[in-house]
Protein backbone atom coordinates (compact mmCIF):
# COMPACT_ATOMS: atom_id res chain seq x y z
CA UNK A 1 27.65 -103.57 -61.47
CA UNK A 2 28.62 -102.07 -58.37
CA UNK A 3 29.08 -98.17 -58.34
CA UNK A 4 33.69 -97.74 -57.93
CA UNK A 5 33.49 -94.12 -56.24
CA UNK A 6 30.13 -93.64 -55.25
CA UNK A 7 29.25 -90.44 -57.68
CA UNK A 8 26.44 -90.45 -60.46
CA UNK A 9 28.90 -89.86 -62.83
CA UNK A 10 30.69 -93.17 -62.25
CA UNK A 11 26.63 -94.74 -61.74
CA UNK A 12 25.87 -93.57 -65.71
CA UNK A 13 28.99 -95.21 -67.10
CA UNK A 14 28.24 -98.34 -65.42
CA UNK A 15 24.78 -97.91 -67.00
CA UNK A 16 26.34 -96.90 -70.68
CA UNK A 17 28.64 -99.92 -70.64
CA UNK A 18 25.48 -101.50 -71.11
CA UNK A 19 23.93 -100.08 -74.21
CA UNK A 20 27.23 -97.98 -75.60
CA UNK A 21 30.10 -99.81 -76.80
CA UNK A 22 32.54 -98.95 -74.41
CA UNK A 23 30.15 -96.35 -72.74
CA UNK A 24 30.34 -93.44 -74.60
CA UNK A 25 29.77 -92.50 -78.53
CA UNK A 26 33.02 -90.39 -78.90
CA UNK A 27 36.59 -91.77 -77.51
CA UNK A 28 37.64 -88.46 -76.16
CA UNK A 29 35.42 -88.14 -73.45
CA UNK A 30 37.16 -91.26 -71.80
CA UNK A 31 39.67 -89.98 -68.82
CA UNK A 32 40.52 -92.69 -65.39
CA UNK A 33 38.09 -94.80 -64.60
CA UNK A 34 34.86 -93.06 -66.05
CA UNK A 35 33.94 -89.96 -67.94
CA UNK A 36 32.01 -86.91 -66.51
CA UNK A 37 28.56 -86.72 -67.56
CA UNK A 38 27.02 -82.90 -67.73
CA UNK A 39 24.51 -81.28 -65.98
CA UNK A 40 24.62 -77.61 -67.32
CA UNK A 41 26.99 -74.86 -68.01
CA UNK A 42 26.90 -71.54 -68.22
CA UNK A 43 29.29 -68.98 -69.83
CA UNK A 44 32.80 -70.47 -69.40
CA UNK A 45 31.68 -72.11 -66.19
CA UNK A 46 30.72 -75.99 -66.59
CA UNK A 47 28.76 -78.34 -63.80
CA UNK A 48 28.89 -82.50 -63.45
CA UNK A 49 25.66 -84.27 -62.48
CA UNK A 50 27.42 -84.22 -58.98
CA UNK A 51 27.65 -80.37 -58.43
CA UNK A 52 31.45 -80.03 -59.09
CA UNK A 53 31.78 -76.54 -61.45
CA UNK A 54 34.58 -76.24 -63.37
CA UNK A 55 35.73 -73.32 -65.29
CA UNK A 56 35.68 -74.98 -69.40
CA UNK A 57 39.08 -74.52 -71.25
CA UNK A 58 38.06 -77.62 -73.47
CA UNK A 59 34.81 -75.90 -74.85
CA UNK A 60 33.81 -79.20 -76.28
CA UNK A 61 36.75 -79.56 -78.64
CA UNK A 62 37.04 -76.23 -79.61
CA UNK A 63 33.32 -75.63 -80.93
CA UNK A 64 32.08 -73.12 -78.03
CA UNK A 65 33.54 -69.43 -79.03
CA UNK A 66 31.13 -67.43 -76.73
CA UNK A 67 31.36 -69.88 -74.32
CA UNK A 68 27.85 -72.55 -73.35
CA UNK A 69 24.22 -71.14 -73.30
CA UNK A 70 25.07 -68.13 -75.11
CA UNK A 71 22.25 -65.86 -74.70
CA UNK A 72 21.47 -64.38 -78.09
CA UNK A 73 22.18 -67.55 -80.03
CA UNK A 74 19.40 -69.29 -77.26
CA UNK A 75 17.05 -66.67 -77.55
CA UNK A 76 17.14 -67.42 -81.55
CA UNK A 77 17.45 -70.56 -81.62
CA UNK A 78 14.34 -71.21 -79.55
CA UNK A 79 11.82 -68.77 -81.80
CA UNK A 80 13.39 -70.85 -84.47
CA UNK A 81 12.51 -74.11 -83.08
CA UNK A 82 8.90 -72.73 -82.74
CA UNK A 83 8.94 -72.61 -86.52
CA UNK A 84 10.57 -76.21 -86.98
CA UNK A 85 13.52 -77.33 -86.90
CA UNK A 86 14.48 -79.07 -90.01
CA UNK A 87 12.03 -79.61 -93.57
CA UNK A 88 12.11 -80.73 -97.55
CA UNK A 89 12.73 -77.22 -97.67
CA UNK A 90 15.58 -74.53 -98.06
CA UNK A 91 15.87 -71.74 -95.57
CA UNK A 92 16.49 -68.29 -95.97
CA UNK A 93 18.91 -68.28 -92.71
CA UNK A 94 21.22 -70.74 -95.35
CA UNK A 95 21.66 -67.88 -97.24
CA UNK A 96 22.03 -65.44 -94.68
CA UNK A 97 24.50 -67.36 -93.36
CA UNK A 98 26.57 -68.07 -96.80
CA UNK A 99 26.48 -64.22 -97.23
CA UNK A 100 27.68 -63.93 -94.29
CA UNK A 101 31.04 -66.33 -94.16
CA UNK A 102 31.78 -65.87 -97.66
CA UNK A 103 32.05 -62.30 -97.11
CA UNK A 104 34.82 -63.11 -94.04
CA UNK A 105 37.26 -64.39 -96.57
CA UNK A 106 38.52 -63.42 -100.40
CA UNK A 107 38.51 -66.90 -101.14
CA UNK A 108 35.51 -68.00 -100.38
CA UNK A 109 33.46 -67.54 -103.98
CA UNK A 110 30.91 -70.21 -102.65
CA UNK A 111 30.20 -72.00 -99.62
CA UNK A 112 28.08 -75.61 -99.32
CA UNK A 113 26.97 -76.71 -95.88
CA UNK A 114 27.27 -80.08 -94.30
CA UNK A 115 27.08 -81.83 -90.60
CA UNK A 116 30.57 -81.71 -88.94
CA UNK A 117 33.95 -81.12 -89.70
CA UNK A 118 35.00 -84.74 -91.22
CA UNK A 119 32.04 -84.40 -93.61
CA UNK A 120 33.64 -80.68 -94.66
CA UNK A 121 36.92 -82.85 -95.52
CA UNK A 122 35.32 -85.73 -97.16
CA UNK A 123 33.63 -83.32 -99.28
CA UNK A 124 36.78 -81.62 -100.39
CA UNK A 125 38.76 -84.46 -101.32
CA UNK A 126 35.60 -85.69 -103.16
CA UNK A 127 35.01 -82.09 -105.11
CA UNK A 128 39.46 -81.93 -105.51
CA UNK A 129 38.93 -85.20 -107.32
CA UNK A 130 35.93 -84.08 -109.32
CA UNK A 131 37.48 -81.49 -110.35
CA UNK A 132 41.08 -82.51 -111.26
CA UNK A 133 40.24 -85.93 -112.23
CA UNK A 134 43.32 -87.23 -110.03
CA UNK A 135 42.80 -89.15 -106.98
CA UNK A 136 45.70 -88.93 -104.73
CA UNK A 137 45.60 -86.67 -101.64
CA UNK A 138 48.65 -85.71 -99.69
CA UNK A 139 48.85 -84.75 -96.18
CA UNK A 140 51.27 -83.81 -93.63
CA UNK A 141 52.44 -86.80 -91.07
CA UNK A 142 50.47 -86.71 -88.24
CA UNK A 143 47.79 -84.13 -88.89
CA UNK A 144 43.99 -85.30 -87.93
CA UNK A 145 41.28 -84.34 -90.90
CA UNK A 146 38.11 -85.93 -89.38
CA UNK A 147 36.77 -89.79 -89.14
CA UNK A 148 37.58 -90.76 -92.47
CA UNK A 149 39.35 -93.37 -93.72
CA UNK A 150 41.73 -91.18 -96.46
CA UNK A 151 41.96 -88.29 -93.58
CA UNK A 152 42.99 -90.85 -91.18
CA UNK A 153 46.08 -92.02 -92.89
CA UNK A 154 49.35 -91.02 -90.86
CA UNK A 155 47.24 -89.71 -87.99
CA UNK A 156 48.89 -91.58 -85.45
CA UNK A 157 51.69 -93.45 -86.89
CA UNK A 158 54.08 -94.93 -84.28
CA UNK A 159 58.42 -95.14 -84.30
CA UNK A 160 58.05 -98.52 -85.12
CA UNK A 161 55.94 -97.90 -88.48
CA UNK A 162 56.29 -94.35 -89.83
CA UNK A 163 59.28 -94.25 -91.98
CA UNK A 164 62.33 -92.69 -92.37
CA UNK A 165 61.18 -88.70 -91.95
CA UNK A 166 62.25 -87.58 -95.46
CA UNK A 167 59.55 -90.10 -96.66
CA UNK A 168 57.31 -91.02 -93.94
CA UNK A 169 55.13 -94.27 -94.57
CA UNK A 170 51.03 -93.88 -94.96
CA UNK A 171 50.03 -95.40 -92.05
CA UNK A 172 46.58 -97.02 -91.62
CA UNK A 173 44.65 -95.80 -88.36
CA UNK A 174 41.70 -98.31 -87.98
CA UNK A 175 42.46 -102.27 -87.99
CA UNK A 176 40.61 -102.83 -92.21
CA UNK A 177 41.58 -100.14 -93.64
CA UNK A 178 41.79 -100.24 -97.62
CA UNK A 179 45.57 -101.10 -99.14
CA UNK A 180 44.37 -98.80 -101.53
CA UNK A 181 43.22 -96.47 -99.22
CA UNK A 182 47.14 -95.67 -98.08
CA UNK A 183 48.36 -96.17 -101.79
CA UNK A 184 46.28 -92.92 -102.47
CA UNK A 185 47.35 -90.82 -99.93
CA UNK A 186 50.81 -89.20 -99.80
CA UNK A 187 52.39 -88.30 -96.43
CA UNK A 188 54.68 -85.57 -96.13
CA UNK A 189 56.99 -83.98 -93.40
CA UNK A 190 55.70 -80.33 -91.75
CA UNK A 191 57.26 -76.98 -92.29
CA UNK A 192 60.05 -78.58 -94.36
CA UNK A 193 58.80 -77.17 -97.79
CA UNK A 194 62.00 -79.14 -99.52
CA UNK A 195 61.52 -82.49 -98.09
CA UNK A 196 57.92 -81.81 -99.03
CA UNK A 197 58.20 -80.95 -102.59
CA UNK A 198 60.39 -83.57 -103.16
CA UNK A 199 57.96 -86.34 -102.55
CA UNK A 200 55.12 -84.30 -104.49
CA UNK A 201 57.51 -84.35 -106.89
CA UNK A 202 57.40 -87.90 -107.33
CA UNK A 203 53.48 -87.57 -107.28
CA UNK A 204 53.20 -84.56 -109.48
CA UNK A 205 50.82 -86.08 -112.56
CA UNK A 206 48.40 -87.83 -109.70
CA UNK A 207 47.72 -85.81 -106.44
CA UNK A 208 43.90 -84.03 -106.60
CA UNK A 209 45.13 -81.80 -103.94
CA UNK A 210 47.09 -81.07 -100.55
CA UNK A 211 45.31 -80.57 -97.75
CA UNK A 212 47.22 -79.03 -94.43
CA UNK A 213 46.02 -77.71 -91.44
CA UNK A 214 47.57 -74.52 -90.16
CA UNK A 215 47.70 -74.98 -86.79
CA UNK A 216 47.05 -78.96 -86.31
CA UNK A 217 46.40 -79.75 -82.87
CA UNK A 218 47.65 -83.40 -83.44
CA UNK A 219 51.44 -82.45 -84.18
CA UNK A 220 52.08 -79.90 -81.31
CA UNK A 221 49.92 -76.65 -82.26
CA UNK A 222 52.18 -75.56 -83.99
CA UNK A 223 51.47 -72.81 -86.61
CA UNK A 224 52.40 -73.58 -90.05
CA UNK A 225 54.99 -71.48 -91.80
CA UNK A 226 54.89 -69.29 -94.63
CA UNK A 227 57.30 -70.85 -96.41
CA UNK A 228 56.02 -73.94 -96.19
CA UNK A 229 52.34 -72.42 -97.41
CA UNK A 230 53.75 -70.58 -100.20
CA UNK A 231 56.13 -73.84 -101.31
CA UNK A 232 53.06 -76.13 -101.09
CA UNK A 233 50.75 -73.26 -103.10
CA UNK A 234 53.68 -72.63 -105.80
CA UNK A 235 53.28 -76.71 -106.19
CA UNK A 236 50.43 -77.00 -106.48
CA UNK A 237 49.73 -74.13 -109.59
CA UNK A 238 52.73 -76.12 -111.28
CA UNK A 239 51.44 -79.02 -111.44
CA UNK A 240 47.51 -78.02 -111.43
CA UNK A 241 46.60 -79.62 -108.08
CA UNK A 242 44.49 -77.46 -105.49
CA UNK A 243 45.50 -76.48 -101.83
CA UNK A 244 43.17 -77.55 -99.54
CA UNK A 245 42.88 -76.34 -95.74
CA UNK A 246 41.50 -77.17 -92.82
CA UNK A 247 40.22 -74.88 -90.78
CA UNK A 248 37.44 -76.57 -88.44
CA UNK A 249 39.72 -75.56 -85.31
CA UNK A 250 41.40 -72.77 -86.66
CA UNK A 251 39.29 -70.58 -88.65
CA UNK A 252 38.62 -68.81 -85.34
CA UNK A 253 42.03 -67.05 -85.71
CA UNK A 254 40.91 -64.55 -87.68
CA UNK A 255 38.02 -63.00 -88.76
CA UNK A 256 38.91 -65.06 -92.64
CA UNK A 257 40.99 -67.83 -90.66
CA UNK A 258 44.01 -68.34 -90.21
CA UNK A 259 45.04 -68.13 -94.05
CA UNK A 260 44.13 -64.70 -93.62
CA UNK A 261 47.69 -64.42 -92.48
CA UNK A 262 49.26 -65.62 -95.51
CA UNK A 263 50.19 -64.01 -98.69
CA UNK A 264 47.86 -67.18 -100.75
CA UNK A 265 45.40 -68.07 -100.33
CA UNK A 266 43.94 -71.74 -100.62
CA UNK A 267 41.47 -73.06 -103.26
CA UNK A 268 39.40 -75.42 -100.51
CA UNK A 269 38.76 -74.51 -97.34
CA UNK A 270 36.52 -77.02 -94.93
CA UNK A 271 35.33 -75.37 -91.21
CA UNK A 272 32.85 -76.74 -88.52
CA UNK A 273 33.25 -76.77 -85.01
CA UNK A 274 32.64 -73.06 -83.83
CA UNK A 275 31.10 -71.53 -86.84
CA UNK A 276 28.27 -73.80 -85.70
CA UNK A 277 27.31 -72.01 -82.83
CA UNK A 278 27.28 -74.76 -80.53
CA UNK A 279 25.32 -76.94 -83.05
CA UNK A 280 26.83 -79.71 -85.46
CA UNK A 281 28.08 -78.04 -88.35
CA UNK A 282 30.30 -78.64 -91.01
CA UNK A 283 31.21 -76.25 -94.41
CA UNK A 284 33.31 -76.56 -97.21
CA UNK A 285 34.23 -73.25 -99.22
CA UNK A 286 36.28 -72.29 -102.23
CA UNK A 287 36.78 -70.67 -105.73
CA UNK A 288 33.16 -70.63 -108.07
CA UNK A 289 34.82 -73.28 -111.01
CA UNK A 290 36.07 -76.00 -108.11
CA UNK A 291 32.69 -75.78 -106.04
CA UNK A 292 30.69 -76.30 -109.34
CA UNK A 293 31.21 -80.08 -109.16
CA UNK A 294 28.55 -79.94 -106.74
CA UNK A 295 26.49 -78.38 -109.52
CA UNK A 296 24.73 -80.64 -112.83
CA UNK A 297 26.25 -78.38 -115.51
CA UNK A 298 27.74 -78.42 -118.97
CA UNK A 299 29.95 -81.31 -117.40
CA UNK A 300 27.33 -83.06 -115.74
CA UNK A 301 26.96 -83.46 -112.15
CA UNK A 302 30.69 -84.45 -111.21
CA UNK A 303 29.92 -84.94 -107.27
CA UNK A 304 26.66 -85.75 -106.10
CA UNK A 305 25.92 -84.23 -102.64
CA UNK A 306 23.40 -84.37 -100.29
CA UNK A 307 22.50 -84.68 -96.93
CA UNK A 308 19.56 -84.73 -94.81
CA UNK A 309 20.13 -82.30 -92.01
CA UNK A 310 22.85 -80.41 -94.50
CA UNK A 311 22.12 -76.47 -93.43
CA UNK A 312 19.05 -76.84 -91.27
CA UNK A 313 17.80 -73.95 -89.81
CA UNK A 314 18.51 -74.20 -86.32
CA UNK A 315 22.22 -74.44 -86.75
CA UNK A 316 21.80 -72.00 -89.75
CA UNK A 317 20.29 -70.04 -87.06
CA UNK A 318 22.72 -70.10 -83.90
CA UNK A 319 26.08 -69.62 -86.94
CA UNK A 320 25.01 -66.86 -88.03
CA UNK A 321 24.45 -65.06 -84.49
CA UNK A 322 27.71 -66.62 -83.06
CA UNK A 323 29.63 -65.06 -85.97
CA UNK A 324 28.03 -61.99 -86.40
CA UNK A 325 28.90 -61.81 -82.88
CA UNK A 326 32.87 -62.90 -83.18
CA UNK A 327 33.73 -59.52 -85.35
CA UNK A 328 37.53 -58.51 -85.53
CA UNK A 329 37.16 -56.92 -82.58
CA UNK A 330 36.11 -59.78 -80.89
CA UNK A 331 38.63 -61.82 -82.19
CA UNK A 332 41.45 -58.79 -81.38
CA UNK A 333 40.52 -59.14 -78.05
CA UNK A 334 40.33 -63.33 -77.55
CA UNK A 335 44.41 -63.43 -79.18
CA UNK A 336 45.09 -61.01 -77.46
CA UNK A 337 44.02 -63.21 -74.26
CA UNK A 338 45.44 -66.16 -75.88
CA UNK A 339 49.24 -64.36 -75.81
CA UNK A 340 48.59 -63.23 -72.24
CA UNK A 341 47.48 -67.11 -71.55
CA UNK A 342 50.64 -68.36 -73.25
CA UNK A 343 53.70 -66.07 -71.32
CA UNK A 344 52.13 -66.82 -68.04
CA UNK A 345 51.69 -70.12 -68.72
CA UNK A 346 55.45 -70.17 -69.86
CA UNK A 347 56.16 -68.24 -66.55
CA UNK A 348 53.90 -70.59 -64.33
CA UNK A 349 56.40 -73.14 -66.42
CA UNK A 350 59.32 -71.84 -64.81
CA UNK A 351 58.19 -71.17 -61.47
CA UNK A 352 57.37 -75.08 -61.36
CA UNK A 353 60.74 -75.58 -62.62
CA UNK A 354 59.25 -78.98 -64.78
CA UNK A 355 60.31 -79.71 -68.35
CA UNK A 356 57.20 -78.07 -70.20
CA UNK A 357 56.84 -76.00 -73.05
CA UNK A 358 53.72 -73.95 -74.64
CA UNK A 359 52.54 -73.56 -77.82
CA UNK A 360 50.05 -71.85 -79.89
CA UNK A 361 48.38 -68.82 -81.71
CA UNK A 362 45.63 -66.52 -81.25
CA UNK A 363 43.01 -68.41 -78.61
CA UNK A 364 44.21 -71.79 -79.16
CA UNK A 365 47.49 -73.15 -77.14
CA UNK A 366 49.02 -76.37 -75.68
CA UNK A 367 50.99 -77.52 -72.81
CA UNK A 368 53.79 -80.02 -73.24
CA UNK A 369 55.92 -82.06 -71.26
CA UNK A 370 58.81 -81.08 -73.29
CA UNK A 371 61.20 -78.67 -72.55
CA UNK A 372 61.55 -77.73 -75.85
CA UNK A 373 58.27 -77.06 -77.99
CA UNK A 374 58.00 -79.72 -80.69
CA UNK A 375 58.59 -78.44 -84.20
CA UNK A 376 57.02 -81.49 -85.97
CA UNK A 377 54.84 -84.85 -85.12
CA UNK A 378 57.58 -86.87 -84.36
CA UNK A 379 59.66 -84.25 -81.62
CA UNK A 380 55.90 -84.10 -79.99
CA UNK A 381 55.37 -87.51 -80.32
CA UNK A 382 54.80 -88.48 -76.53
CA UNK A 383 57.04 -91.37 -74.43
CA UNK A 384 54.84 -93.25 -72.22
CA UNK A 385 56.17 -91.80 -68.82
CA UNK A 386 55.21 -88.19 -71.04
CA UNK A 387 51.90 -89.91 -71.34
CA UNK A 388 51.52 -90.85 -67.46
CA UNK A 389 52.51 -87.78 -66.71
CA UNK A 390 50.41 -85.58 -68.63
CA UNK A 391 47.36 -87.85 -66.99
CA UNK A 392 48.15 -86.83 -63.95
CA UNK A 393 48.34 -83.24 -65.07
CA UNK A 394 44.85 -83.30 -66.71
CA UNK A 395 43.38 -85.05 -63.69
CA UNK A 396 44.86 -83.07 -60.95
CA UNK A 397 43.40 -79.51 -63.30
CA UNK A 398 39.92 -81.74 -62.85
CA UNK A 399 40.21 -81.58 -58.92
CA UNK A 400 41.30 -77.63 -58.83
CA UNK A 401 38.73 -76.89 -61.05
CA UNK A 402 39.80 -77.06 -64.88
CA UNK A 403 38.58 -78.49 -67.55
CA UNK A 404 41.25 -78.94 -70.56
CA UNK A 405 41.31 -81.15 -73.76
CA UNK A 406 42.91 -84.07 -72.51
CA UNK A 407 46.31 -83.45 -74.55
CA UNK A 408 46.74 -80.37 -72.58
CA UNK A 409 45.10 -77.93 -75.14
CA UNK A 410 42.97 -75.09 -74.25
CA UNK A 411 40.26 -72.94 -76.89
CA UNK A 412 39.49 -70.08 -75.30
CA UNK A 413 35.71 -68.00 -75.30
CA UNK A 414 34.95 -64.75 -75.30
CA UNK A 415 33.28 -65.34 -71.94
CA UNK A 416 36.79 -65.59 -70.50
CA UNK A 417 38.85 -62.53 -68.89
CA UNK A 418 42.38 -62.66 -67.45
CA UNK A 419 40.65 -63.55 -64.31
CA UNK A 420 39.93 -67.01 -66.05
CA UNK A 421 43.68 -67.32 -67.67
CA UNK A 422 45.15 -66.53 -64.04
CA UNK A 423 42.59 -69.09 -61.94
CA UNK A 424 44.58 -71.16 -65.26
CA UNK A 425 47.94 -70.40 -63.92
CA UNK A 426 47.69 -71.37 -60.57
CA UNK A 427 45.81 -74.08 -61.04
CA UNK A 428 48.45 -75.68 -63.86
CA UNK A 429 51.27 -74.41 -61.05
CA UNK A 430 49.81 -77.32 -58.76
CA UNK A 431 49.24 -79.10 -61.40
CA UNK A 432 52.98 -79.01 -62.48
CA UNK A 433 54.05 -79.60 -58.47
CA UNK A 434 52.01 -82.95 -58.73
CA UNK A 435 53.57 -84.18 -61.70
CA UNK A 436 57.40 -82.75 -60.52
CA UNK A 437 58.30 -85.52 -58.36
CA UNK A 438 55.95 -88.33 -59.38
CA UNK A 439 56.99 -88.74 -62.76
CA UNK A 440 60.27 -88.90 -64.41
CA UNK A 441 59.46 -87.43 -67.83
């Protein structure tokens, strides 16, 4: 296959066409014609296989909190791979590194380790069924959980197929997906704790537990309420379901996640991404009686769980120094970044004069081409020329030097200064030019 724009980037796609089904392992990495294929990165600083360096405001989906090639989690990582890297065996660094998190929240009793953030949510709705006996799940419309067929449901329903909004349908995301699959999973609206409890309500002797994420990328970044938390938690002791939530992204908010901001606290919780240090990592923590499914006692063993590179050391290893490392002043200083990132971006917004809007908390935000920032799924729910559009955004950022998530989000590192958030700015200003009078959106 002949080579479209000369670069080795665009050479190794042709090459992974060949052996990868559709080139690449992951979707996401997919932007124009090819993706760009790493050659090392540094801090917040990230270089392709051709030489371009870009400063890294994607830090691979939000897993990188002190930034690539962190020195102290290298240094330990490496004497640990000296002494293996994964055995038959349990570790001590599992249990430094349980102590560790489940002393960064109230209500985390117990913590079990898995491989990534969909396995954390697989094993709560698994151990929310154990333990209620119930097997329905409900979700909010729109929110992504993980690769899972029950956490897909409603992640990406369209106009055409999602429902009136006061009872949204359970849309399947994969072509084969279970009818029973969406008859088991109820869909509810966001931050409308009425409409919400008013479907439960219909639900109440059959959900296992509601899982909602508190700032879901997926429907805008937009923080959940606390009315719509304590509605949802006041539910779900009424009619003895559990709250479940989803902090793989956002437990990085605070030093005990984002539900350290609320007045209840949930019964599940299921993180990955950056506790992992920049290694695949998944964990699922909660109150002592619900995590005892995973244990065989006077009940028997209710949930069988295993897995074969569940809490190895190495990622054990680089968790524990990453979070040791991300103490509340660390995080104090990365929101505090994030809010200086978000009003210039919103001024940057204005100076463009382009229909755009910003959302976010603490070091997560995203850019949309809305003027007005979109409360719900459906009000961020992009047209298509919003779609062209923001591709032209993202790939203009590429050429001045940025690196985004490709829905215009940004997770921030503690390798970043306002230096970084105003190379941002000025960047996403000719970014915004571009887009002014090429697309109407």
């Amino acid at each position: 296959m002949p080579n479209p724009d000369g670069t080795r980037s665009a050479e190794l796609f042709e090459r992974a066409k060949r052996v990868l089904p559709g080139g690449v392992s992951r979707n996401t990495l997919l932007r124009g014609g090819h993706p760009l294929y790493a050659s090392q990165a540094q801090g917040c600083r990230i270089v392709d296989v051709d030489g371009v360096e870009r400063l890294d405001f994607a830090n691979n989906m939000a897993s990188h909190i002190h930034g690539h090639a962190y020195a102290p989690i290298v240094e330990a990582v490496t004497a640990q791979l000296q002494r293996g890297s994964a055995y038959t065996m349990a570790t001590e660094a599992e249990v430094l590194f349980a102590e560790h998190l489940c002393a960064r929240s109230p209500g985390f009793d117990k913590i079990r380790f898995v491989n990534s953030g969909t396995e954390a949510v697989m094993a709560g709705m698994k151990a929310a069924r154990a333990f209620t006996g119930r097997s329905k799940i409900a979700k909010v419309e729109g929110s992504y959980h993980g690769a899972y067929d029950f956490a897909e449901v409603s992640q990406a329903p369209k106009p055409e197929n999602w429902g009136e909004a006061d009872n949204p349908n359970p849309v399947p995301l994969a072509q084969g997906t279970p009818t029973g699959v969406l008859e088991d999973m109820i869909i509810i609206p966001f931050n409308e704790p009425e409409k919400a409890v008013a479907i439960l309500d219909r639900h109440k002797n059959d959900i296992a537990c509601i899982i909602i994420d508190p700032i879901p990328h997926r429907i805008g970044m937009v923080p959940v309420e606390a009315g719509f938390v304590s509605a949802l938690h006041s539910w779900t002791r009424a009619s003895d379901a559990l709250l479940m939530f989803d902090e793989v992204i956002t437990f990085r908010s605070e030093v005990g996640g984002m539900q350290a901001r609320f007045d209840v606290q949930p019964d599940l919780t299921s993180m990955g991404k950056m506790i992992g240090g920049g290694f695949p990592v998944g964990a699922l923590a909660g109150r002592a009686d619900i995590m005892d499914v995973f244990v065989n006692g006077p009940k028997g063993l209710r949930l069988p769980h295993s897995g074969t590179f569940s809490a190895n050391p190495v990622t054990m290893t680089a968790g524990l120094v990453a979070m040791e490392r991300f103490d509340q002043a660390a995080v104090t200083k990365l929101n505090a970044l994030g809010d200086y990132a978000r009003e210039n971006l919103t001024q940057t917004i204005r100076l463009a004069d382009v229909p755009a809007s910003v959302t976010g908390t603490g070091s997560l935000l995203r850019v949309h081409l809305k003027p007005e920032a979109p409360k719900n799924y459906r009000q961020g729910h992009p047209t298509p020329n919003q779609l062209k559009a923001l591709s032209t955004l993202i790939n203009t950022l590429y050429d001045e030097g940025i690196m985004m998530i490709h829905t215009g989000a940004a997770a921030l590192s503690t390798g970043m200064g306002e230096d970084e958030i105003d190379q941002l700015c000025d960047a996403m200003h000719k970014a915004f030019l571009s887009i002014r009078d090429l697309h109407h959106f």
